[in-house]
N, C-alpha and C. Protein backbone atom coordinates (compact mmCIF):
# COMPACT_ATOMS: atom_id res chain seq x y z
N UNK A 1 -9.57 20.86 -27.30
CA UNK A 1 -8.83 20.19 -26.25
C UNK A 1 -9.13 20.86 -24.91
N UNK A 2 -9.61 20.04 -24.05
CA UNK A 2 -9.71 20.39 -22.65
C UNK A 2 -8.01 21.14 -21.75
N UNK A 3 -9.04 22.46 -21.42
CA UNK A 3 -7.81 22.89 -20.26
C UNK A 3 -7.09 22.21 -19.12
N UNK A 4 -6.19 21.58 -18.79
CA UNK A 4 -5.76 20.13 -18.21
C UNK A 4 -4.95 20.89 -16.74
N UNK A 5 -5.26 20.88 -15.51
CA UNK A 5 -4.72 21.22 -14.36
C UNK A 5 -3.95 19.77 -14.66
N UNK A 6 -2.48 20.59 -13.48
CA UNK A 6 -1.53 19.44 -13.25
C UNK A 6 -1.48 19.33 -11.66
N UNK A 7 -1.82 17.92 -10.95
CA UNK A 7 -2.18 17.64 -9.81
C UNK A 7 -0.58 18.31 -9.22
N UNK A 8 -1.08 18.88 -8.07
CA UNK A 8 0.50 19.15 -7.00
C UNK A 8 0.04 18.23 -5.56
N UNK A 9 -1.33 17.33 -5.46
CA UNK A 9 -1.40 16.75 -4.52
C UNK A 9 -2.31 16.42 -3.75
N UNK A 10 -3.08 15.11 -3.38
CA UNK A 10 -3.95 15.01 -2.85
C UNK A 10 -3.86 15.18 -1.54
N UNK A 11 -5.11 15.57 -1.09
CA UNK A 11 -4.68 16.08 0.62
C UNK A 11 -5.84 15.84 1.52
N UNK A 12 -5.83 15.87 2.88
CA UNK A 12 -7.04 15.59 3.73
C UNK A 12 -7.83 14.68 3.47
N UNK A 13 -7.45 13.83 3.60
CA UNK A 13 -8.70 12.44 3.28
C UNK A 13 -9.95 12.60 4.59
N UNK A 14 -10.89 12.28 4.27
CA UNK A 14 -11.25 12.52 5.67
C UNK A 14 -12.96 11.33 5.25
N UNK A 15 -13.24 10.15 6.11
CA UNK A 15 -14.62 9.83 6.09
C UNK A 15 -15.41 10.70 6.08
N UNK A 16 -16.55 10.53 5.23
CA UNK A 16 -17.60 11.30 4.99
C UNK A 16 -19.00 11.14 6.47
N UNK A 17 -19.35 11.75 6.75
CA UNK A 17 -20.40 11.81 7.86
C UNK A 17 -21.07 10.41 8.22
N UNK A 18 -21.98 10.57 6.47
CA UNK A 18 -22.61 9.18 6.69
C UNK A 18 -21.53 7.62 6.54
N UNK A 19 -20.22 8.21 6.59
CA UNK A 19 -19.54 6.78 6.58
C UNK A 19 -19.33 5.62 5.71
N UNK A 20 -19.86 6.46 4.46
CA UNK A 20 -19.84 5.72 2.84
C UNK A 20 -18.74 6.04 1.75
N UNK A 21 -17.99 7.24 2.41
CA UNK A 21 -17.30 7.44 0.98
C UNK A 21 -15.94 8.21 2.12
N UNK A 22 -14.69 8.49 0.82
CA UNK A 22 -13.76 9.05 1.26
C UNK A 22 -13.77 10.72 0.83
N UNK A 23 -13.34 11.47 1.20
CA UNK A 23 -13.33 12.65 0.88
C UNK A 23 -11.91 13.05 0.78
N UNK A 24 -11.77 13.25 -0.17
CA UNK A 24 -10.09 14.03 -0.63
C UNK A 24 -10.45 15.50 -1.37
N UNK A 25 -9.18 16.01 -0.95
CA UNK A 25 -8.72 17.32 -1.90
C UNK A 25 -7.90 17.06 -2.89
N UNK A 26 -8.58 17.52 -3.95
CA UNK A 26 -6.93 17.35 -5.25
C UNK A 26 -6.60 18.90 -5.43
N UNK A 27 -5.21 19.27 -5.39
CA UNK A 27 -5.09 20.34 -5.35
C UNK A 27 -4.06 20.66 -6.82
N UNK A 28 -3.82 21.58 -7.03
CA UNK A 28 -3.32 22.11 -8.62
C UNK A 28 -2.10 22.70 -8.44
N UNK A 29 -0.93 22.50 -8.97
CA UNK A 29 -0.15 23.58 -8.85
C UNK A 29 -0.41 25.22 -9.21
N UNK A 30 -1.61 25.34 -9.56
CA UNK A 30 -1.88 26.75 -9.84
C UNK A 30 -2.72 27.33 -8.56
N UNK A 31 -2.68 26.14 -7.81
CA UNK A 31 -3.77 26.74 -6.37
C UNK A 31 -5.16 26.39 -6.56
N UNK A 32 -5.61 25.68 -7.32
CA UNK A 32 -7.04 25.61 -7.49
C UNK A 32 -7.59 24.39 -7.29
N UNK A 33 -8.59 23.88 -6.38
CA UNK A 33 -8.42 22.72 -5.96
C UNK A 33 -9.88 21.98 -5.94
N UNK A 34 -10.58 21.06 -5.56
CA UNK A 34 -11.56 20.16 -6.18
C UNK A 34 -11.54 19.01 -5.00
N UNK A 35 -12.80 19.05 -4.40
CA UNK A 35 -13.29 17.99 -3.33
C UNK A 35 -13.95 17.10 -4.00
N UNK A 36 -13.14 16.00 -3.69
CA UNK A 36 -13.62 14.80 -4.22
C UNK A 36 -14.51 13.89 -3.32
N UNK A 37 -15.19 13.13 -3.45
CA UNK A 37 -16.31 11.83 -2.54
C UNK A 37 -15.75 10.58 -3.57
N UNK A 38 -15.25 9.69 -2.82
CA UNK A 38 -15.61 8.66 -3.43
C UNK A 38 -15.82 7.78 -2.45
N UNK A 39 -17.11 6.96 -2.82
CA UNK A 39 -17.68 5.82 -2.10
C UNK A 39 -16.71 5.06 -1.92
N UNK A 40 -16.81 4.08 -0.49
CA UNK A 40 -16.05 3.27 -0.75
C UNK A 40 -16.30 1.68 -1.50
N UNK A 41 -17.42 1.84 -1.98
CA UNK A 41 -17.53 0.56 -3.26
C UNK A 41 -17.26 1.15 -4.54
N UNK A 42 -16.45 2.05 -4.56
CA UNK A 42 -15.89 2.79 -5.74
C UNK A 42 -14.19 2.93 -5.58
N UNK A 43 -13.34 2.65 -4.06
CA UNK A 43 -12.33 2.60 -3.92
C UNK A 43 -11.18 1.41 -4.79
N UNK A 44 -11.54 0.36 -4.94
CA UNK A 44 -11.21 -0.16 -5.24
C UNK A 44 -10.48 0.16 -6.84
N UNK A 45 -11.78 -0.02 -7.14
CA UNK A 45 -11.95 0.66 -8.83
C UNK A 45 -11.04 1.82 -8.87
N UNK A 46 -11.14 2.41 -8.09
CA UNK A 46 -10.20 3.67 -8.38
C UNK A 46 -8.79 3.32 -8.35
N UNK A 47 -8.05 2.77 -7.15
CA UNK A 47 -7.05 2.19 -6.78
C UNK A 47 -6.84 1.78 -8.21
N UNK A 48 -7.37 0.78 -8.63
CA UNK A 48 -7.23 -0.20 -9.94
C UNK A 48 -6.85 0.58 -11.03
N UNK A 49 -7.54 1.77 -11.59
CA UNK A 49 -7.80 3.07 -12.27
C UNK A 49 -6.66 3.39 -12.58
N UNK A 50 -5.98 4.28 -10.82
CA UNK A 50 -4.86 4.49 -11.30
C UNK A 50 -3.19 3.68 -11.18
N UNK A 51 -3.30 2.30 -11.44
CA UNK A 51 -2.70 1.44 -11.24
C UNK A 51 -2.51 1.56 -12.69
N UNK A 52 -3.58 1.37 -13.04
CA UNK A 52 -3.66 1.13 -14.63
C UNK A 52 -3.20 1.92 -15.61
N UNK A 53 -3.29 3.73 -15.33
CA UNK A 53 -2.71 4.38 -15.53
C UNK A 53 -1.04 4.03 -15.45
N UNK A 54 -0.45 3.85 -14.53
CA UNK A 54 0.95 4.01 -14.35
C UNK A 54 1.37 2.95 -15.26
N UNK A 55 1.05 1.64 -15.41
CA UNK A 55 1.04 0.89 -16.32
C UNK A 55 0.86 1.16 -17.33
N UNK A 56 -0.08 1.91 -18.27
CA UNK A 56 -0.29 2.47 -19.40
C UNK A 56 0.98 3.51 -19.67
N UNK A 57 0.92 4.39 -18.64
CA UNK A 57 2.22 5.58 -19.29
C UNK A 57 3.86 4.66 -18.99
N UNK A 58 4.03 3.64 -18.76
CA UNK A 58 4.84 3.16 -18.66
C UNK A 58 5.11 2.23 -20.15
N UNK A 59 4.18 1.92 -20.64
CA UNK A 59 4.02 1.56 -21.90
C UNK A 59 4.34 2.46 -23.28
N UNK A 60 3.64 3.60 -22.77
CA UNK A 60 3.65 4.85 -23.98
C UNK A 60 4.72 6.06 -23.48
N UNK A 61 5.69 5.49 -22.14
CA UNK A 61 6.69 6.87 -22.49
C UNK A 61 8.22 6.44 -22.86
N UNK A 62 8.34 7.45 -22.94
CA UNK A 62 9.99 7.70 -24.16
C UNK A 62 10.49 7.43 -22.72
N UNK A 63 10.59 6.61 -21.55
CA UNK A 63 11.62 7.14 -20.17
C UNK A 63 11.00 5.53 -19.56
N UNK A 64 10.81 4.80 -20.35
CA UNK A 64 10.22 3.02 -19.83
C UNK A 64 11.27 2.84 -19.59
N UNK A 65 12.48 2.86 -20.41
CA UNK A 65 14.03 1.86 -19.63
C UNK A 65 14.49 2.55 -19.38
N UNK A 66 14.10 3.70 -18.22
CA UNK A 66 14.71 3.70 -16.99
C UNK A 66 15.06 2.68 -15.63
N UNK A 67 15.81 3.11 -15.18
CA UNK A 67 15.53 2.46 -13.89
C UNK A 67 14.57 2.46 -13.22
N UNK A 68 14.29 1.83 -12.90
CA UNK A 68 13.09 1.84 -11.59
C UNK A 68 13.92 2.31 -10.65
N UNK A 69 12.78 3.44 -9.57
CA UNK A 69 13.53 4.09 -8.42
C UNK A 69 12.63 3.01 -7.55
N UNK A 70 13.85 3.09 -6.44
CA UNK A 70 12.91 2.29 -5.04
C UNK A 70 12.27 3.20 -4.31
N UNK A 71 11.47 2.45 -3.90
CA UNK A 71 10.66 4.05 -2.74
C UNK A 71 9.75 4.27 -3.32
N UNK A 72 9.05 5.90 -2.46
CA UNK A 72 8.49 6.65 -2.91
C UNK A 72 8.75 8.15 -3.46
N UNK A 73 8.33 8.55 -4.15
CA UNK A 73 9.31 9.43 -5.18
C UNK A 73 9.46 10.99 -3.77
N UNK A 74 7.74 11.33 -3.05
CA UNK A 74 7.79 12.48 -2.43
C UNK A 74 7.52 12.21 -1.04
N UNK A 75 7.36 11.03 -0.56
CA UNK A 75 6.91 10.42 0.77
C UNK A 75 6.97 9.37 1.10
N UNK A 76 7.12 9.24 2.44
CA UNK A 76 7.43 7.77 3.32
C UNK A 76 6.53 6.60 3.27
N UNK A 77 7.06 5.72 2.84
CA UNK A 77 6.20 4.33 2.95
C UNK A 77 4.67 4.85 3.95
N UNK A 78 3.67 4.19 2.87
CA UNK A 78 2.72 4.73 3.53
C UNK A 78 1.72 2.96 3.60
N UNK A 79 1.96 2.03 4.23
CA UNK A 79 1.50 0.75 4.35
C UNK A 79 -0.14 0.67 4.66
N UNK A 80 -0.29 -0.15 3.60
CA UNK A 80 -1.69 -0.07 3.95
C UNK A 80 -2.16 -1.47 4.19
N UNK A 81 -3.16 -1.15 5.40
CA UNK A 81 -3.11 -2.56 6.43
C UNK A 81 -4.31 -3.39 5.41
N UNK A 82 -3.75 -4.52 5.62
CA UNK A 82 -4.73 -5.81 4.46
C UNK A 82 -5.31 -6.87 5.60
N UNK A 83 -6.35 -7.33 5.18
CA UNK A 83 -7.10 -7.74 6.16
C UNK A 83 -6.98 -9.45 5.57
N UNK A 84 -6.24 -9.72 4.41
CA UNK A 84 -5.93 -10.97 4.10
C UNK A 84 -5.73 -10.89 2.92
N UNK A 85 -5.40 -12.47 2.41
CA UNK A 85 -4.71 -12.29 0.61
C UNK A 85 -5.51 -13.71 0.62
N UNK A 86 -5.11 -13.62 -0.53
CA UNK A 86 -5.32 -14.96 -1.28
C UNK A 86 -5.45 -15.20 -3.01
N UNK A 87 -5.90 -16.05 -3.31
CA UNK A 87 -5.20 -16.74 -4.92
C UNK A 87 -6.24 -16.92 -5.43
N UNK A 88 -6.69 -16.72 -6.64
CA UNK A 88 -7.95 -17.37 -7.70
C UNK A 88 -7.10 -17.35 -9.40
N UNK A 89 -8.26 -17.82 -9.61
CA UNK A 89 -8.59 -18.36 -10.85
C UNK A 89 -7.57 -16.96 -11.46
N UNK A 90 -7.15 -16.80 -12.97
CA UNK A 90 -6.83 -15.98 -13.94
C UNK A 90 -8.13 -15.65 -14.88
N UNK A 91 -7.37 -14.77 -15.58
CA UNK A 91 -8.73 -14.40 -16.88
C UNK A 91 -8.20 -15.61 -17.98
N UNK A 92 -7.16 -16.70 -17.76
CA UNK A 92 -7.11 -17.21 -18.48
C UNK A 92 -5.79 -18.30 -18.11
N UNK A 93 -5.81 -19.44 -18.37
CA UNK A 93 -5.03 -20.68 -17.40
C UNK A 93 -3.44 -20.30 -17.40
N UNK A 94 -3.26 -19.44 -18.19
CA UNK A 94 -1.67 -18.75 -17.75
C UNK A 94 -1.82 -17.51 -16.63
N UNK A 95 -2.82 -17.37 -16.41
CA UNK A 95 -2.75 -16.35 -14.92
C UNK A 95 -3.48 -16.87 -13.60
N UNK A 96 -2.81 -16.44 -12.80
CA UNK A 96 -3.14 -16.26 -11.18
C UNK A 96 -3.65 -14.83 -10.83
N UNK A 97 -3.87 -14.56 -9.80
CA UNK A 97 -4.79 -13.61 -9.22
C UNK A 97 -4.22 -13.62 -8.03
N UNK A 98 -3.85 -12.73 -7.67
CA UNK A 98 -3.45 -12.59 -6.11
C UNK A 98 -4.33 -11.77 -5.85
N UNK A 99 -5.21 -11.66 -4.67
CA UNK A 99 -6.03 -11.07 -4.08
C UNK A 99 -5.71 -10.01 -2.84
N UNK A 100 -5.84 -8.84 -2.47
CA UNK A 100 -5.32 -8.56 -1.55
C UNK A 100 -6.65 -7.89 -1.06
N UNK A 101 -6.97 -8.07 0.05
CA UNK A 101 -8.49 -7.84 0.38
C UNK A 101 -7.99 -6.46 1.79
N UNK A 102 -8.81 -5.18 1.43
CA UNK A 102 -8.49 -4.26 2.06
C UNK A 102 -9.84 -3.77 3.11
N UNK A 103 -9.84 -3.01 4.17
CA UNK A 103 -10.87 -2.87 5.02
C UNK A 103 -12.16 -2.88 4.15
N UNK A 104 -11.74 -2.34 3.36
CA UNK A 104 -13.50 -1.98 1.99
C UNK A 104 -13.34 -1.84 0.78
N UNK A 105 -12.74 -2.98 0.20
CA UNK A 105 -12.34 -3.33 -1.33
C UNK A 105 -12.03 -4.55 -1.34
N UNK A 106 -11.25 -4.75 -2.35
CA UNK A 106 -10.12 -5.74 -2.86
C UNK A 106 -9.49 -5.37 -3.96
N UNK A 107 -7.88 -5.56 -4.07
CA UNK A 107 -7.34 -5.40 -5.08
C UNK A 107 -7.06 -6.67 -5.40
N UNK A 108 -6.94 -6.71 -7.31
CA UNK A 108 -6.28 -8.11 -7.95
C UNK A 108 -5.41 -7.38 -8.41
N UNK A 109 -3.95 -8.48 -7.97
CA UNK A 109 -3.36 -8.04 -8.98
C UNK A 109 -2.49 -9.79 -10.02
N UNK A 110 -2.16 -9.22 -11.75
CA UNK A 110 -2.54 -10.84 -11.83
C UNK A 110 -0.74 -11.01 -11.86
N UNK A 111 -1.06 -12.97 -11.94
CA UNK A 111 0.83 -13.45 -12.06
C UNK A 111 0.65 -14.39 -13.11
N UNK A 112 1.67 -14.20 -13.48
CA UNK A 112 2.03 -15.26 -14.65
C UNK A 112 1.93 -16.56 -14.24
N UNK A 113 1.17 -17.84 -14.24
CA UNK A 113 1.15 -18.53 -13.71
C UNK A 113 2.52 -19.87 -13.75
N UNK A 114 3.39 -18.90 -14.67
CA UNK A 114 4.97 -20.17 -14.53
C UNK A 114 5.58 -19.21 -13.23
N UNK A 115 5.26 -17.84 -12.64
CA UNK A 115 5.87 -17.29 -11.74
C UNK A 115 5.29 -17.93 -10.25
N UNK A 116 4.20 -18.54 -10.56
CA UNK A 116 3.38 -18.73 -9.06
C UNK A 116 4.47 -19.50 -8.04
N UNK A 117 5.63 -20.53 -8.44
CA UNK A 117 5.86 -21.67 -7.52
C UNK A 117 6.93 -21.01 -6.94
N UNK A 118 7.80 -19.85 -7.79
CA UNK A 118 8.98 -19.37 -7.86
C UNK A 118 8.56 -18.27 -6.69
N UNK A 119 7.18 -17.63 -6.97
CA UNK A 119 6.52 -16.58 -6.03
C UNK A 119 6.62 -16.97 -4.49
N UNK A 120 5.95 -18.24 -4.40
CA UNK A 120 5.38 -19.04 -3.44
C UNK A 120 6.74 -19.20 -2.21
N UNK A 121 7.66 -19.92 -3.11
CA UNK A 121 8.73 -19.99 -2.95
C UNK A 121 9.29 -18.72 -1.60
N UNK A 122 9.66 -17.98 -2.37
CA UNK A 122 10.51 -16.64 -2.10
C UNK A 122 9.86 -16.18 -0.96
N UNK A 123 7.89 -16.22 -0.90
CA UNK A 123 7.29 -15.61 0.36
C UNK A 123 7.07 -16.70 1.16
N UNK A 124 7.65 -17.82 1.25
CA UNK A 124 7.67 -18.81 2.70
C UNK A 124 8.67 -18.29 3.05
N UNK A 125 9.57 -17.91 2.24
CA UNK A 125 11.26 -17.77 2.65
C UNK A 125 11.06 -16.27 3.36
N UNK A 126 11.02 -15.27 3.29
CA UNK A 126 10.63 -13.86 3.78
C UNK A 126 9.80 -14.21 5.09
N UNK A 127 8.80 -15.08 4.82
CA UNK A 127 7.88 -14.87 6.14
C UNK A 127 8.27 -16.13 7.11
N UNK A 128 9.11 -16.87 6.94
CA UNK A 128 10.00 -17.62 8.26
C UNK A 128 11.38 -16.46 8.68
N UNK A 129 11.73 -15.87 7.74
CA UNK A 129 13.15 -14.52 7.93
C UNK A 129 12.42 -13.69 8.94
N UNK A 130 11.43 -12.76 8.65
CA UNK A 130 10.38 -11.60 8.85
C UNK A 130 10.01 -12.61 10.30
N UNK A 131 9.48 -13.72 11.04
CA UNK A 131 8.89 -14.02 11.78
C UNK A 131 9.70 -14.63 12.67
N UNK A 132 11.29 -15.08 12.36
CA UNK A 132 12.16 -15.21 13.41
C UNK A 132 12.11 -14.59 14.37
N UNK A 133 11.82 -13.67 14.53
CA UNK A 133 11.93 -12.34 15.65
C UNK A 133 12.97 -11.55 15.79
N UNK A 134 13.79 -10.68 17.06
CA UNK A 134 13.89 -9.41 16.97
C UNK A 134 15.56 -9.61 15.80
N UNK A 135 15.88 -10.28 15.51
CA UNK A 135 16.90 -10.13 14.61
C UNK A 135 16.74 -10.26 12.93
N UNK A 136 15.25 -10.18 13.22
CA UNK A 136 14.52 -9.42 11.49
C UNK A 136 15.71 -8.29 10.74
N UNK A 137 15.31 -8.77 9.50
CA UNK A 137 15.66 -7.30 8.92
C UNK A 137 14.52 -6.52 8.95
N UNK A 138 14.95 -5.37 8.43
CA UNK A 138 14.27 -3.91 8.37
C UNK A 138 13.85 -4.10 6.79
């Protein structure tokens, strides 16, 4: 069995020179830490990666019916700007695809396609609320 560091945190993102990849620190709670590159035609995938992860251990832990906490567990909403969305096809006629297209990726993420009208629904309703102006909620 592999010796397994436990992440205490990624840090310093920083573009790479030639302007192809991201550069992060993963750092260890034991202090020992590891510069990462990842391209950004590899961001995506990663994003996805560990999406998939949280989904997976949410499957396989003894602590699934918990509550869901709102938020973020160690830091402030950290919004990440989308350059547009949109809808495709499923891997199969009960799914949708929501698309969320980012400066240098895209994420899918999929919907049940009896949720799409109910979805649809709810975000006309938010984005006439959200676009009233200054008496928005927060």
């Amino acid at each position: 069995m592999r010796d397994r560091k436990q992440l205490a945190r990624l840090a310093e993102p920083v573009v790479s020179k030639d302007g192809t990849s991201l550069w992060v620190r993963a750092e260890t709670t034991t202090g020992e830490s590891l510069d990462l590159a990842i391209p950004f035609s590899e961001l995506g995938d990663t994003v996805q990666f560990l999406v998939g992860c949280a989904e997976f251990v949410v499957q396989h832990s003894n602590q699934a019916d918990e509550p869901v906490r709102l938020g973020l567990q160690k830091h402030d909403w950290a919004p990440i700007p989308t350059r547009g969305i949109g809808l495709g096809s499923g891997r199969s006629p009960d799914e949708t695809i929501l698309m969320v297209q980012l400066a240098c990726c895209q994420l899918a993420f999929p919907i049940p396609s009896t949720d799409l009208v109910r979805l649809s629904d709810d975000f006309a309703r938010t984005a006439r609320t959200l676009s009233a102006g200054r008496g928005k909620p927060n």
